[in-house]
PDB file of N, CA and C in Angstrom:
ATOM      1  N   UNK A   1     -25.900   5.394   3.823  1.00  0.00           N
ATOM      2  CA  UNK A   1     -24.660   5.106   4.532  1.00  0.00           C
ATOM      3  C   UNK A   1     -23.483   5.303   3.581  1.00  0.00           C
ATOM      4  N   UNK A   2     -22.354   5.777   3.647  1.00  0.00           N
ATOM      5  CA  UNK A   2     -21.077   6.329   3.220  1.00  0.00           C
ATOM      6  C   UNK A   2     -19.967   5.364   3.765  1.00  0.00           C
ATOM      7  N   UNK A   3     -19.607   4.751   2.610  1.00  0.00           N
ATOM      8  CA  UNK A   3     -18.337   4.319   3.324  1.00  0.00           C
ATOM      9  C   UNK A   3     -16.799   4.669   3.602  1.00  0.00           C
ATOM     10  N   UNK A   4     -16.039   4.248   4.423  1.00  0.00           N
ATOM     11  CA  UNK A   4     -15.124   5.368   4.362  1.00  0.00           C
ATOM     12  C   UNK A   4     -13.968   4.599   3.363  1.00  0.00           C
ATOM     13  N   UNK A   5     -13.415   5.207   2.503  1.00  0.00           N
ATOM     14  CA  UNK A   5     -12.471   4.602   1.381  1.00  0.00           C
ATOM     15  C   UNK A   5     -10.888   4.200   2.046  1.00  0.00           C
ATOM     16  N   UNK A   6     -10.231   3.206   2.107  1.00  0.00           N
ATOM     17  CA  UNK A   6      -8.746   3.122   2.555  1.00  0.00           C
ATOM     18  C   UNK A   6      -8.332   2.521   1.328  1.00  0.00           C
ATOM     19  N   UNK A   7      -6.954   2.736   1.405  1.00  0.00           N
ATOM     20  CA  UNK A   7      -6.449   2.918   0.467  1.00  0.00           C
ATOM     21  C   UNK A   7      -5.533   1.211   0.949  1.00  0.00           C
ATOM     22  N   UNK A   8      -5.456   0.334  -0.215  1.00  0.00           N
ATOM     23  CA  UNK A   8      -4.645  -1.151   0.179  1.00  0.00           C
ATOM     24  C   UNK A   8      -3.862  -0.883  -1.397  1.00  0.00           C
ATOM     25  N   UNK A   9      -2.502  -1.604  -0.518  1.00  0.00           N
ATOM     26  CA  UNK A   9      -1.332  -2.116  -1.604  1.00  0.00           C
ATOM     27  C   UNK A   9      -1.614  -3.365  -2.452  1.00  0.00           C
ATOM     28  N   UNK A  10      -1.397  -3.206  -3.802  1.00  0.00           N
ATOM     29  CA  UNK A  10      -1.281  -4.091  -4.459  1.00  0.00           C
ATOM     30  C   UNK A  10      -0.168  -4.448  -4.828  1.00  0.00           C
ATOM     31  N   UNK A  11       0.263  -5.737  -3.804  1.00  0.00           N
ATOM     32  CA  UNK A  11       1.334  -6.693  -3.307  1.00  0.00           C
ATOM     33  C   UNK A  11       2.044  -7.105  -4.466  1.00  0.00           C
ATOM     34  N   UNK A  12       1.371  -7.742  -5.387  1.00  0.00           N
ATOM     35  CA  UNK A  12       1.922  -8.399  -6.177  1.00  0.00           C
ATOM     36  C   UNK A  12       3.149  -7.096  -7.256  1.00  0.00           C
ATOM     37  N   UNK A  13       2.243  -5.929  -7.803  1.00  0.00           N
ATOM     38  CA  UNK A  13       3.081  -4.654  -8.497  1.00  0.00           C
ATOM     39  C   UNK A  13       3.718  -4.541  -7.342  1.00  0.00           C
ATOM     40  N   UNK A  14       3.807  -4.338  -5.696  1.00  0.00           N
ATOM     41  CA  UNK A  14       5.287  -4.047  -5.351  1.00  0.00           C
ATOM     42  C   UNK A  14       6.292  -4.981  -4.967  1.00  0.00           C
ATOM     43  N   UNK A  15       5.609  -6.241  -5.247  1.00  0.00           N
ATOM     44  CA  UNK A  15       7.186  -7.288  -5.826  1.00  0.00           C
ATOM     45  C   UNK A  15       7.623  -6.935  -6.846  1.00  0.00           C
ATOM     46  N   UNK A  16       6.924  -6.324  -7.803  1.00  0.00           N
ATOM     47  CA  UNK A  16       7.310  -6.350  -8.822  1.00  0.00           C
ATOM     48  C   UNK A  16       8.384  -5.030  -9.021  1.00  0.00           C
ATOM     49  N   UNK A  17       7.943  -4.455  -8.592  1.00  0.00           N
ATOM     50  CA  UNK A  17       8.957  -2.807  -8.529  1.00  0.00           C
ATOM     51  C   UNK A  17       9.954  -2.777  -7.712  1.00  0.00           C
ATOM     52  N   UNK A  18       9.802  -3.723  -6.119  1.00  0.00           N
ATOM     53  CA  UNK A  18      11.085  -4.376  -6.013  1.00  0.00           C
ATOM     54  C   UNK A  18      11.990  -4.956  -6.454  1.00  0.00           C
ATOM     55  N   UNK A  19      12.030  -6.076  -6.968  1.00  0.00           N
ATOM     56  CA  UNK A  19      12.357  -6.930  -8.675  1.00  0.00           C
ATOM     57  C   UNK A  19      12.880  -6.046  -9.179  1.00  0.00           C
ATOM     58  N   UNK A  20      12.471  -4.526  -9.757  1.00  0.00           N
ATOM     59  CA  UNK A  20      12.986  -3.952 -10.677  1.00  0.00           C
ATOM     60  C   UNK A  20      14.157  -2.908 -10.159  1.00  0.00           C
ATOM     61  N   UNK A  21      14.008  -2.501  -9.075  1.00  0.00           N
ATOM     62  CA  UNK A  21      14.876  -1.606  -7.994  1.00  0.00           C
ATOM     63  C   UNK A  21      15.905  -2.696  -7.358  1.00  0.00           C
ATOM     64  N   UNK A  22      15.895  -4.175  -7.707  1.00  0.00           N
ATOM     65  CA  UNK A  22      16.689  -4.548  -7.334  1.00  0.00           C
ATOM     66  C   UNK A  22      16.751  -5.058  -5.297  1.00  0.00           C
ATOM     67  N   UNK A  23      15.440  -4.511  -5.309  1.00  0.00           N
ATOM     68  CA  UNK A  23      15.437  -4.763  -3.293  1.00  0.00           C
ATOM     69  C   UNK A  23      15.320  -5.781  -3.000  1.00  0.00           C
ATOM     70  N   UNK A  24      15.795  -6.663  -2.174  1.00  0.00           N
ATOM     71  CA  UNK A  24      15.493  -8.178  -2.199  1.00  0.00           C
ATOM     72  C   UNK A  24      14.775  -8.902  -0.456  1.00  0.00           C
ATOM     73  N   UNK A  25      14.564  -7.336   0.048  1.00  0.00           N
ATOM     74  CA  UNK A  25      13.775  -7.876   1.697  1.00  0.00           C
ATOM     75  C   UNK A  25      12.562  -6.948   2.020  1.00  0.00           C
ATOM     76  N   UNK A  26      12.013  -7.162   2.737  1.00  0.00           N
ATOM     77  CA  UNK A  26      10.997  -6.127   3.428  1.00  0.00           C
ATOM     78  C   UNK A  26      12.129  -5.354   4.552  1.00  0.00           C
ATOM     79  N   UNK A  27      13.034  -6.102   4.885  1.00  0.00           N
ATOM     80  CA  UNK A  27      14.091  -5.227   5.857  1.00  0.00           C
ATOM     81  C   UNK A  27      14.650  -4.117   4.477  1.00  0.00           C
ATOM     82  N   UNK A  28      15.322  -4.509   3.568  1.00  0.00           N
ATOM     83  CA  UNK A  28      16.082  -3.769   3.186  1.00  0.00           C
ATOM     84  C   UNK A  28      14.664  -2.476   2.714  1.00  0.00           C
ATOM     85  N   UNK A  29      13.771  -2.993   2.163  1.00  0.00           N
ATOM     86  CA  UNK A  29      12.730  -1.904   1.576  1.00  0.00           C
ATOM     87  C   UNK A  29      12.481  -0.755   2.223  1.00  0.00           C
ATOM     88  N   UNK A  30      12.297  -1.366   3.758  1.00  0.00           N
ATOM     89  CA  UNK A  30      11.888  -0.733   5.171  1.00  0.00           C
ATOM     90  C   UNK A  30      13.044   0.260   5.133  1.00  0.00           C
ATOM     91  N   UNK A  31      14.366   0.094   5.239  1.00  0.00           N
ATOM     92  CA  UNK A  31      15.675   0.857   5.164  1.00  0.00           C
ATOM     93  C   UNK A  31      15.443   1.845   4.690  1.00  0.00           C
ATOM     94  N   UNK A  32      15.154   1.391   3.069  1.00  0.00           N
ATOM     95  CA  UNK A  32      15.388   2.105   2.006  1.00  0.00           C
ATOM     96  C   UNK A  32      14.278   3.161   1.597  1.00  0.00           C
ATOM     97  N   UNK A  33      13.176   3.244   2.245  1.00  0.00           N
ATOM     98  CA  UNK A  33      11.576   3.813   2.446  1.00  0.00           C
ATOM     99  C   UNK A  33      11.696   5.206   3.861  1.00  0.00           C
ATOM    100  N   UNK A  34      12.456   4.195   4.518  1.00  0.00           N
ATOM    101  CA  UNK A  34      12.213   5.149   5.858  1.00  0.00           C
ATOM    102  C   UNK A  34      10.970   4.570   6.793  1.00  0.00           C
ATOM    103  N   UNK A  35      10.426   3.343   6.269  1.00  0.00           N
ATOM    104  CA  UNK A  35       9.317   2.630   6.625  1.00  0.00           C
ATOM    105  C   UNK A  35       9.374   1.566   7.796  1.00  0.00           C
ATOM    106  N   UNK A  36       9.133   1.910   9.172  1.00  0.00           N
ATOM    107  CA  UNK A  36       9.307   0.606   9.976  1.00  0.00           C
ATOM    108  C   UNK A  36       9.189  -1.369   9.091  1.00  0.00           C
ATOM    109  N   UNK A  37       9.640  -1.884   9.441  1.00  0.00           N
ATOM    110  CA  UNK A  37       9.992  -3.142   9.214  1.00  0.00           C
ATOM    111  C   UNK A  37       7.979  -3.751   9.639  1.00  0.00           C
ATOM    112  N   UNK A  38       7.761  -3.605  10.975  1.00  0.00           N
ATOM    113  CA  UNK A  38       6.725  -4.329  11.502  1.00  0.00           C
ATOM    114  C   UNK A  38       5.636  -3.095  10.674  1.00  0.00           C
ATOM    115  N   UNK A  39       5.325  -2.032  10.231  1.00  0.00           N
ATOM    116  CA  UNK A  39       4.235  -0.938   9.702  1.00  0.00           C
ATOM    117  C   UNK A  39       4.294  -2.103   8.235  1.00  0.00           C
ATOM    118  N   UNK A  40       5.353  -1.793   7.656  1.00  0.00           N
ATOM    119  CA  UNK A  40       5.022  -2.676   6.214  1.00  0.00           C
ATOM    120  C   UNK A  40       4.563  -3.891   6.358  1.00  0.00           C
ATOM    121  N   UNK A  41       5.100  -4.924   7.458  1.00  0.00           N
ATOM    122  CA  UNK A  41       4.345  -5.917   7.353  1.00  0.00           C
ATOM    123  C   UNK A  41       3.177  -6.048   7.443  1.00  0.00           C
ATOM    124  N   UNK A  42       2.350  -5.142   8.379  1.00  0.00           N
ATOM    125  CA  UNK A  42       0.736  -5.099   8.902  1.00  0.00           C
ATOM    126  C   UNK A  42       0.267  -4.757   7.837  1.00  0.00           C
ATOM    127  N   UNK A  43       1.085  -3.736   6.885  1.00  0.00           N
ATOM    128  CA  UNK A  43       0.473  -3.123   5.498  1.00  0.00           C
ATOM    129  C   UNK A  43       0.398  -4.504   4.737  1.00  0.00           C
ATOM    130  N   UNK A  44       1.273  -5.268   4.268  1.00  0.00           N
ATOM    131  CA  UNK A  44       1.096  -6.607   3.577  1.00  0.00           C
ATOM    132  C   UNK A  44       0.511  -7.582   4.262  1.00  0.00           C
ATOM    133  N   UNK A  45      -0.080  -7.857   5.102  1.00  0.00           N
ATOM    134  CA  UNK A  45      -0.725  -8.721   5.725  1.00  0.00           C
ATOM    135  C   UNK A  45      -2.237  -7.893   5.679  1.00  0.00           C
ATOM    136  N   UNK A  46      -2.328  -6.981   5.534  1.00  0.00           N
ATOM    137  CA  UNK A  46      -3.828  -6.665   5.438  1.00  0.00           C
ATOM    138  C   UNK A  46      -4.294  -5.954   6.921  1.00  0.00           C
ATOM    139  N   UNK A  47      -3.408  -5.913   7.685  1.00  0.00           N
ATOM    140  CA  UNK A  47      -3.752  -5.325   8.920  1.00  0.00           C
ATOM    141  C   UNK A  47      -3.464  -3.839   9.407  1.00  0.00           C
ATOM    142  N   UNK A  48      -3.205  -3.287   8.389  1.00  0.00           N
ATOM    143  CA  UNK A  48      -3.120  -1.895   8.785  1.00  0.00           C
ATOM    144  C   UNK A  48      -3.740  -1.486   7.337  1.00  0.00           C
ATOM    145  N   UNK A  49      -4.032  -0.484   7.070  1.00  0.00           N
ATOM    146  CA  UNK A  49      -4.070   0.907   6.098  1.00  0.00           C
ATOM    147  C   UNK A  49      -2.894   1.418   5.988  1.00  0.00           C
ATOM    148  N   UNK A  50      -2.610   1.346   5.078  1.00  0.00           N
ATOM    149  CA  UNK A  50      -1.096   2.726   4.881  1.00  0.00           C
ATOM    150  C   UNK A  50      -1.550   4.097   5.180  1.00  0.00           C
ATOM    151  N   UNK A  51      -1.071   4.823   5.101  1.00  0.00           N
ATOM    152  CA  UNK A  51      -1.034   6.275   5.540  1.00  0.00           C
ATOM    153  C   UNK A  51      -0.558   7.465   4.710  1.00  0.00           C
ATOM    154  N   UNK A  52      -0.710   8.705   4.853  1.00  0.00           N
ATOM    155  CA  UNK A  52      -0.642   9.562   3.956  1.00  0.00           C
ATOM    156  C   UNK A  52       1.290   9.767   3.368  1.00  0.00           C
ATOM    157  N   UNK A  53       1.968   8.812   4.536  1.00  0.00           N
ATOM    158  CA  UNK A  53       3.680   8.887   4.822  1.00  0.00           C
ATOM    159  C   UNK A  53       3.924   7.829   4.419  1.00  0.00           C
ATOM    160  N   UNK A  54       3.383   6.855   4.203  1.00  0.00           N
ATOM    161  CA  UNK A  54       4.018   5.944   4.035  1.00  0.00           C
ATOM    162  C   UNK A  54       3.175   5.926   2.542  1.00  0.00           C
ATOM    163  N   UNK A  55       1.942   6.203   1.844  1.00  0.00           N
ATOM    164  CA  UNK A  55       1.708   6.226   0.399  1.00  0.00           C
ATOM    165  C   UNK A  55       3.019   7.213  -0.031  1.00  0.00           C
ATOM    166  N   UNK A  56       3.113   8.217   0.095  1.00  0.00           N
ATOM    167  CA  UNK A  56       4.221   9.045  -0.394  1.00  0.00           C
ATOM    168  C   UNK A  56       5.909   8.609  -0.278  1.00  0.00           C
ATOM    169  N   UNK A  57       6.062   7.881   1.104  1.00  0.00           N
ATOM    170  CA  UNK A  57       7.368   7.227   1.006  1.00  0.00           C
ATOM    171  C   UNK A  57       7.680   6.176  -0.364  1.00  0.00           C
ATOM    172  N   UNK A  58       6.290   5.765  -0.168  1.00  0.00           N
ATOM    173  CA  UNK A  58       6.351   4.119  -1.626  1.00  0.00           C
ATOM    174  C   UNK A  58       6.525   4.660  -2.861  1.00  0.00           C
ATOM    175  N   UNK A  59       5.754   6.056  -2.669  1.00  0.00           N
ATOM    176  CA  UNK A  59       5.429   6.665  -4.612  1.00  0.00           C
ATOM    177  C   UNK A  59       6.894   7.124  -4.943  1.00  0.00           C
ATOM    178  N   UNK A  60       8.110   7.659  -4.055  1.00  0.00           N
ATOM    179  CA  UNK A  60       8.593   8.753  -4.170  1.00  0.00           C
ATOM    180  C   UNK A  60       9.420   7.721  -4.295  1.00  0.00           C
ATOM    181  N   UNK A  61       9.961   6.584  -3.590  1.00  0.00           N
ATOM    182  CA  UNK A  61      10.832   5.387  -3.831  1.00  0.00           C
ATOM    183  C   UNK A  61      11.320   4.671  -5.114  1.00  0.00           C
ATOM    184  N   UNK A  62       9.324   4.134  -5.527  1.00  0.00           N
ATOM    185  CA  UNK A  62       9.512   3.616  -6.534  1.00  0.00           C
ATOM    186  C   UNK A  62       9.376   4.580  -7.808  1.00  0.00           C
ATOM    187  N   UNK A  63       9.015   5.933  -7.826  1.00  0.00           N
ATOM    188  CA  UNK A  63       9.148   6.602  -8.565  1.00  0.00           C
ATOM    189  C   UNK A  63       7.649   6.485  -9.535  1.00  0.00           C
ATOM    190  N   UNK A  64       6.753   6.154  -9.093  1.00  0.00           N
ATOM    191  CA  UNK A  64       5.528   5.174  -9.803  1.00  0.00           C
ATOM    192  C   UNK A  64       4.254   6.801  -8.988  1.00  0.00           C
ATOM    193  N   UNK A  65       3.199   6.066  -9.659  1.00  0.00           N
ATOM    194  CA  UNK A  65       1.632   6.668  -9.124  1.00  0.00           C
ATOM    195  C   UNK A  65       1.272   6.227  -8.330  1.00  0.00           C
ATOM    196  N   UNK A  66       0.132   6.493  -7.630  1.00  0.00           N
ATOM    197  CA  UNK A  66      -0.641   5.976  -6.355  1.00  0.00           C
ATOM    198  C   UNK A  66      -1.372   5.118  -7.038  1.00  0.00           C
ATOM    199  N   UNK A  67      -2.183   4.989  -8.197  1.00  0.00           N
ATOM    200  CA  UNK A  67      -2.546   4.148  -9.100  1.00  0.00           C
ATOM    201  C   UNK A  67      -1.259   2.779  -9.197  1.00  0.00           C
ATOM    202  N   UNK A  68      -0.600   2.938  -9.379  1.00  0.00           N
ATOM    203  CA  UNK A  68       0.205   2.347 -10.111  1.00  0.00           C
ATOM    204  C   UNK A  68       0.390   0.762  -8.684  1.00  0.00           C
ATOM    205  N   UNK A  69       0.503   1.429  -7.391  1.00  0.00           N
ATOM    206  CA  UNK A  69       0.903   0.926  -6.288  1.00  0.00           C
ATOM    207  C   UNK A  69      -0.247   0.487  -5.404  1.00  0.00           C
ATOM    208  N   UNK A  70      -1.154   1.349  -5.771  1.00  0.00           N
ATOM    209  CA  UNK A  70      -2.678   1.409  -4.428  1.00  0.00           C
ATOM    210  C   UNK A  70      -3.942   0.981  -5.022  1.00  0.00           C
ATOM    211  N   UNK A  71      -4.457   0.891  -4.554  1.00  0.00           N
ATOM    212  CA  UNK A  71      -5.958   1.112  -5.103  1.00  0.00           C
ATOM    213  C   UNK A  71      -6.895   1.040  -3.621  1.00  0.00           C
ATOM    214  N   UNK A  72      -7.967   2.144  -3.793  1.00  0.00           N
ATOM    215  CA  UNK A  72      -8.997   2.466  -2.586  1.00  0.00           C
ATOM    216  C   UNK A  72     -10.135   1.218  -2.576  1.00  0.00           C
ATOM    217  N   UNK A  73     -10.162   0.678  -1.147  1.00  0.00           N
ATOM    218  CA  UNK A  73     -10.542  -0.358  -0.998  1.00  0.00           C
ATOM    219  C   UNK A  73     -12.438   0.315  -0.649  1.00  0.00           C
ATOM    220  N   UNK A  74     -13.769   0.006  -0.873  1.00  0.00           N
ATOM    221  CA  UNK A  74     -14.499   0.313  -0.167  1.00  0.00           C
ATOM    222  C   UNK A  74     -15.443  -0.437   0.246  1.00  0.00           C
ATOM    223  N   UNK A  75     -15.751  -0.557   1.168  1.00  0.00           N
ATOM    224  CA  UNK A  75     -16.460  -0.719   1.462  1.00  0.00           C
ATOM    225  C   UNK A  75     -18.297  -1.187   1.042  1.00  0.00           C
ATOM    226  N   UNK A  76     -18.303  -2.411   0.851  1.00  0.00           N
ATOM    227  CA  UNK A  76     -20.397  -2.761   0.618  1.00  0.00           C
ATOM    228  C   UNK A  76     -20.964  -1.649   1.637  1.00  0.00           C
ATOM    229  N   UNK A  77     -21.882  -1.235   0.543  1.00  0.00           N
ATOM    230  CA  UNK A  77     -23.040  -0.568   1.520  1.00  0.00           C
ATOM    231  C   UNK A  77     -24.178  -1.406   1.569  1.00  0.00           C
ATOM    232  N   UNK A  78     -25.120  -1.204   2.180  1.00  0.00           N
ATOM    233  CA  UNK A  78     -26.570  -1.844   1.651  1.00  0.00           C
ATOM    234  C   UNK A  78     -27.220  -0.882   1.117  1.00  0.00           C
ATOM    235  N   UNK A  79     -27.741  -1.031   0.172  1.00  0.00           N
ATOM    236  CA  UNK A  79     -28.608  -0.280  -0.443  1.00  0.00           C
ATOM    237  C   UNK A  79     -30.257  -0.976  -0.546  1.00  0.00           C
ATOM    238  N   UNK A  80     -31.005   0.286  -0.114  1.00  0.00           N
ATOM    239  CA  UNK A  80     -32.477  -0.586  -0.127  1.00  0.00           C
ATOM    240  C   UNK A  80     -33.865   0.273  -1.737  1.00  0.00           C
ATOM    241  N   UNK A  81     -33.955  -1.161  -2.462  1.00  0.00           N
ATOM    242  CA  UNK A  81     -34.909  -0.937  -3.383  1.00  0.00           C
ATOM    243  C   UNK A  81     -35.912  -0.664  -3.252  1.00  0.00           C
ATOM    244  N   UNK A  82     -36.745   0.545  -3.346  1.00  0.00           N
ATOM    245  CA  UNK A  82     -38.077   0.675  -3.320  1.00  0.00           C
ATOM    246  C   UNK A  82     -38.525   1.065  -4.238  1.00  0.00           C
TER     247      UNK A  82
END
């Protein structure tokens, strides 16, 4: 079985790169991204996946890596010992 990889924000580095850009809302970020207001929240709440537009809106913003911002979440497989 293969799992399929999504890609989750690590929340805490984009307070932190906010902090450093000076952004002080998820409204103003959203503005300033091109990023719906309610898409980022589902993204920080854990309920959506970001997307190939909105990883590139964040990288190109904060000026940072996909490393730097993301990391690919995967999935347990089971694996069987014989």
């Amino acid at each position: 079985m293969v799992g399929v990889k999504k890609a989750v924000i690590k929340k805490e580095v984009l307070l932190s790169e906010m902090k450093r850009k000076k952004v002080l809302s998820m409204k103003e970020l959203a503005s300033n991204t091109g990023i719906s207001q309610s898409t980022l929240s589902l993204i920080m709440n854990g309920k959506r996946s970001p997307g190939s537009k909105v990883i590139g809106s964040m990288i190109a913003y904060f000026e940072c890596s996909f490393e730097r911002l993301f990391f690919y979440d995967t999935p347990l497989t089971k694996v069987n010992n014989k």
